[in-house]
Protein backbone atom coordinates (compact mmCIF):
# COMPACT_ATOMS: atom_id res chain seq x y z
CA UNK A 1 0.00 0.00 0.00
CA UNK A 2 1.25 3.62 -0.97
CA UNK A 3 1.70 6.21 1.37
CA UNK A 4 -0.45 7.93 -0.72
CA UNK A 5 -3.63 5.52 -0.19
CA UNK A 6 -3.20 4.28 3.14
CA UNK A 7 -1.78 6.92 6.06
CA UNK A 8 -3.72 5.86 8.99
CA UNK A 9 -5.89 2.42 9.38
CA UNK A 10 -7.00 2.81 12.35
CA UNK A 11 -8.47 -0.80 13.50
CA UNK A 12 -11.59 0.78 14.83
CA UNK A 13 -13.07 -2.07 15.40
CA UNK A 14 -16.99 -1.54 17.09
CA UNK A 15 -19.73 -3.95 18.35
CA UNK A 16 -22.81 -2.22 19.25
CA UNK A 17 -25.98 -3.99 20.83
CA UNK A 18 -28.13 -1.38 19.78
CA UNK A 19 -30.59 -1.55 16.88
CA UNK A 20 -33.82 -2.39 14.97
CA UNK A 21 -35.38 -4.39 18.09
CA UNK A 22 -38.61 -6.00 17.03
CA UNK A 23 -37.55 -6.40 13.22
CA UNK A 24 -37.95 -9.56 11.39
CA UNK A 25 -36.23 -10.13 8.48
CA UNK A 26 -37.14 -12.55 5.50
CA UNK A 27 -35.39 -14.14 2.02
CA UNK A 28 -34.63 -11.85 -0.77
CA UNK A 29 -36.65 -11.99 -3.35
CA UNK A 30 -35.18 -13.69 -6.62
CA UNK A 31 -34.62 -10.21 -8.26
CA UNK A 32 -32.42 -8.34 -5.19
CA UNK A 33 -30.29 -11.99 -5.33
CA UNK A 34 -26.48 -11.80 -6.51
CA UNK A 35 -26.38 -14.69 -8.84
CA UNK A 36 -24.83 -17.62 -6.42
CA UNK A 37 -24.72 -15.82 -3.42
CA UNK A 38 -28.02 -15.90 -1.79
CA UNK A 39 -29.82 -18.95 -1.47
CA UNK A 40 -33.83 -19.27 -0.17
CA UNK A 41 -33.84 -18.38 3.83
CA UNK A 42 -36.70 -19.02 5.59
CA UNK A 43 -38.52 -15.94 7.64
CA UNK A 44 -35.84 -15.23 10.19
CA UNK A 45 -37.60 -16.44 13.61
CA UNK A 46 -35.45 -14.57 16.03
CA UNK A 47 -33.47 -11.04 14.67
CA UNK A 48 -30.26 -9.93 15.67
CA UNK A 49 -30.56 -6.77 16.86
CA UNK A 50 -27.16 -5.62 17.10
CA UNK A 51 -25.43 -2.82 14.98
CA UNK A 52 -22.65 -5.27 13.64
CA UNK A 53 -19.37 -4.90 13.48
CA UNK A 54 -16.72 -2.34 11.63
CA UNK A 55 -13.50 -1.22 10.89
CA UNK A 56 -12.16 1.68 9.17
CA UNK A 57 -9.05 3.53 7.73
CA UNK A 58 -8.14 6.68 6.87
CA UNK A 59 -6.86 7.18 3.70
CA UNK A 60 -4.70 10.05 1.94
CA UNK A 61 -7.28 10.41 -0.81
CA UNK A 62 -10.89 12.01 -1.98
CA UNK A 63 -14.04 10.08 -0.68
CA UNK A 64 -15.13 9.39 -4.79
CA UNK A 65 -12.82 7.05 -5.91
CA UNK A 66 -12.39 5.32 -2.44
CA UNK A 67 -16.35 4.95 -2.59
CA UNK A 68 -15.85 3.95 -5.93
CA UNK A 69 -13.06 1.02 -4.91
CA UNK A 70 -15.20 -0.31 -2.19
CA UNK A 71 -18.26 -0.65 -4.20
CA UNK A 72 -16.00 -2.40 -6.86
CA UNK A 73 -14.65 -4.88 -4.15
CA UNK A 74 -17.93 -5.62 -2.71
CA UNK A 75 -19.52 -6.36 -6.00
CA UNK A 76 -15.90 -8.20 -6.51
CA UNK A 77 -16.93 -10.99 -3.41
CA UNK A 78 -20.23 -11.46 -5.02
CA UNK A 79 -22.51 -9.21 -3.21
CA UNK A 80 -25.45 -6.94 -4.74
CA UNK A 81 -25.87 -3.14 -3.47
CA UNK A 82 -29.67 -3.30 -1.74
CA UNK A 83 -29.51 0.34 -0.71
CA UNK A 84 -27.52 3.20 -1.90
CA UNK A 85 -27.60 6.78 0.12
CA UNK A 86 -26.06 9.06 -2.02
CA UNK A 87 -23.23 10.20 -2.34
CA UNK A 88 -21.28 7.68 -0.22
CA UNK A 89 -22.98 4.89 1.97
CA UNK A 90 -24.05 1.94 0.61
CA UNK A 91 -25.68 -1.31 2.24
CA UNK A 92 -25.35 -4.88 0.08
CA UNK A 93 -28.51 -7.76 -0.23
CA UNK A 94 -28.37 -10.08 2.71
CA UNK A 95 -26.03 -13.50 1.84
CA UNK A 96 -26.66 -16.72 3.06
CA UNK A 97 -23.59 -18.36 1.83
CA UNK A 98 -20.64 -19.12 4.07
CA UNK A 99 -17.45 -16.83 3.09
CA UNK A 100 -14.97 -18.83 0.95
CA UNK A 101 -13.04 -20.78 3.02
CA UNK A 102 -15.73 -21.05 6.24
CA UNK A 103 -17.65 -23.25 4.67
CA UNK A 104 -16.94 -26.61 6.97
CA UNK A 105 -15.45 -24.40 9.45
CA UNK A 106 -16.81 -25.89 13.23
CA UNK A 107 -18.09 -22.30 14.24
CA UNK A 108 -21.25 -22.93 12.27
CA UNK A 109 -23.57 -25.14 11.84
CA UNK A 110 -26.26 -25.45 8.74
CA UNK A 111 -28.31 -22.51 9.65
CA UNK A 112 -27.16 -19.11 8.55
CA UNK A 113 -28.12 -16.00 10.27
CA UNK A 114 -28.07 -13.92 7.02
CA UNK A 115 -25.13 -10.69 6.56
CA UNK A 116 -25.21 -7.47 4.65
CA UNK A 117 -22.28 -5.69 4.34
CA UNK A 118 -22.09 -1.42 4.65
CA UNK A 119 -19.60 0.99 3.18
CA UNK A 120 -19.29 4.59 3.92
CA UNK A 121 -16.62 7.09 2.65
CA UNK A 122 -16.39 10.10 5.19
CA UNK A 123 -13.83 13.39 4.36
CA UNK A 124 -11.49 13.42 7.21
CA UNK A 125 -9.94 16.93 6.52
CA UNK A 126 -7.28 16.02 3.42
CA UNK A 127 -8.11 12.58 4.07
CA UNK A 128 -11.10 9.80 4.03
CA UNK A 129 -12.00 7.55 6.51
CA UNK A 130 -13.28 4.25 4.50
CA UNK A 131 -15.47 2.28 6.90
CA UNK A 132 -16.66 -1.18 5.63
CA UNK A 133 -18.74 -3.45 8.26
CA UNK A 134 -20.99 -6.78 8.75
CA UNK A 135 -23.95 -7.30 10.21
CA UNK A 136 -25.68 -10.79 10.86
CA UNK A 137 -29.74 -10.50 10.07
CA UNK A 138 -30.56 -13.65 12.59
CA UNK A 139 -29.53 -15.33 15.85
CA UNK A 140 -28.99 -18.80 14.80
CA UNK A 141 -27.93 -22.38 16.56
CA UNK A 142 -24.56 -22.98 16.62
CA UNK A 143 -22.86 -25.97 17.04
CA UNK A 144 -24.16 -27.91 20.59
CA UNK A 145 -26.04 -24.77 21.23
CA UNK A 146 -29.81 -25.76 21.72
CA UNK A 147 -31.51 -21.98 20.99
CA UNK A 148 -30.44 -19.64 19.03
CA UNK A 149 -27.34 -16.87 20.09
CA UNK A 150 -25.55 -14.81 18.90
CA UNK A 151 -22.53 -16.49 18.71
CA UNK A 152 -22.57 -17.58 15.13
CA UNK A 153 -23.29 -14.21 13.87
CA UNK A 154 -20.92 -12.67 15.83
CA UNK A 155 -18.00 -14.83 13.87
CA UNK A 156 -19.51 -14.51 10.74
CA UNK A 157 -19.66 -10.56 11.02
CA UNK A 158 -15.74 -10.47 11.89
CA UNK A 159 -14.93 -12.89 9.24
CA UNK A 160 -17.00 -10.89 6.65
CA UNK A 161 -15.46 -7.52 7.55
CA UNK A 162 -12.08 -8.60 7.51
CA UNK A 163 -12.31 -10.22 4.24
CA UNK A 164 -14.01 -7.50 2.95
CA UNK A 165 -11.73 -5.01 3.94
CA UNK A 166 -8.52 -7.03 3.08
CA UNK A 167 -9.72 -6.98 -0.46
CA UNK A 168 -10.24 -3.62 -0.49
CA UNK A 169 -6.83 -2.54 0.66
CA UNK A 170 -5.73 -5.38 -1.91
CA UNK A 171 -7.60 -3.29 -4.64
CA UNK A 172 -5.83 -0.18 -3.57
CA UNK A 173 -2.35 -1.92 -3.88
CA UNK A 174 -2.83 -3.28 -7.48
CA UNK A 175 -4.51 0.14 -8.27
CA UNK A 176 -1.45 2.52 -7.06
C-alpha cells in the first residue's frame, strides 16, 4: 500500500448492541439476489438486533474514488448493493452463503443468520475515513447450542469484515 492511499488504518473495530429491536427479516426476493450468493432463507424467527461490526481507515485520498473502490470490491466478493444513500454509503442484499473458506469451518452449523455488508466514505480533513462493516440479520444455533445466540453471527460478522476489507486494501495496492 502507498503512502499515498493508506496513512492511517486505524483498527476501529466496534460492536454495538443497539438496533432495529422488534424487526424480522425474511429471504430476498429472486430479483435483489447476486447470482450464487443468496440462497432461499426461511422468515428469520429470532433477529439480531445488534449494529454489527466495523473497521475503518483513513486514507490520503478524496471520498469518490475510495467509494468507488469499495463498491468495486464488494460487488468483486459477489454481493449486490440493496440500498444506496447518495453520495457515499451503501448497504449490500443479505447472503446466506458461508465466506470462501468457512464453509466446513466448526463455528457454524447449517443454519445461517443472514449478513449485509455497509460501506461509507467520510472526508477526514485532506483525508477519508473508509469504513466497511458486517452485520448478521438472525440469531442462529450454533454448534451444541440448543436456541439460538448470537454467537454464530458474531464470527460470521468479523470474518466478513475482515475479508471484505482485506480486499479492499488489496484493490488499492494493485490500483497505485
Amino acid at each position: 500500500m502507498t503512502r499515498r492511499h493508506a496513512v492511517i488504518l486505524a483498527l476501529a473495530v466496534t460492536t454495538a448492541c443497539a438496533g432495529t429491536a422488534g424487526s424480522s427479516s425474511s429471504a430476498s426476493p429472486a430479483s435483489d439476489r447476486p447470482a450464487g450468493r443468496v440462497a432461499f432463507q426461511p422468515r428469520c424467527t429470532t433477529p439480531d438486533d445488534s449494529t454489527g461490526i466495523s473497521i475503518s481507515g483513513t486514507f490520503a485520498a478524496r471520498p469518490e474514488p475510495l467509494y468507488a473502490a469499495g463498491s468495486a470490491t464488494l460487488r468483486d466478493l459477489g454481493y449486490a448493493v440493496l440500498e444506496n444513500a447518495p453520495p457515499r454509503e451503501l448497504i449490500t442484499a443479505p447472503s446466506y452463503v458461508w465466506p470462501a473458506g468457512t464453509e466446513t469451518e466448526g463455528w457454524h452449523g447449517t443454519e445461517h443468520p443472514g449478513i449485509e455488508i455497509f460501506l461509507y466514505t467520510r472526508p477526514a480533513g485532506d483525508s477519508t475515513q473508509v469504513t466497511i462493516g458486517a452485520r448478521a440479520l438472525c440469531l442462529v444455533r450454533g454448534p451444541g447450542e440448543t436456541s439460538p445466540s448470537s454467537n454464530v453471527g458474531n464470527n460470521l460478522e468479523t470474518v466478513t469484515m475482515l475479508k471484505a476489507m482485506n480486499a479492499f486494501l488489496a484493490r488499492l495496492q494493485r490500483t497505485s
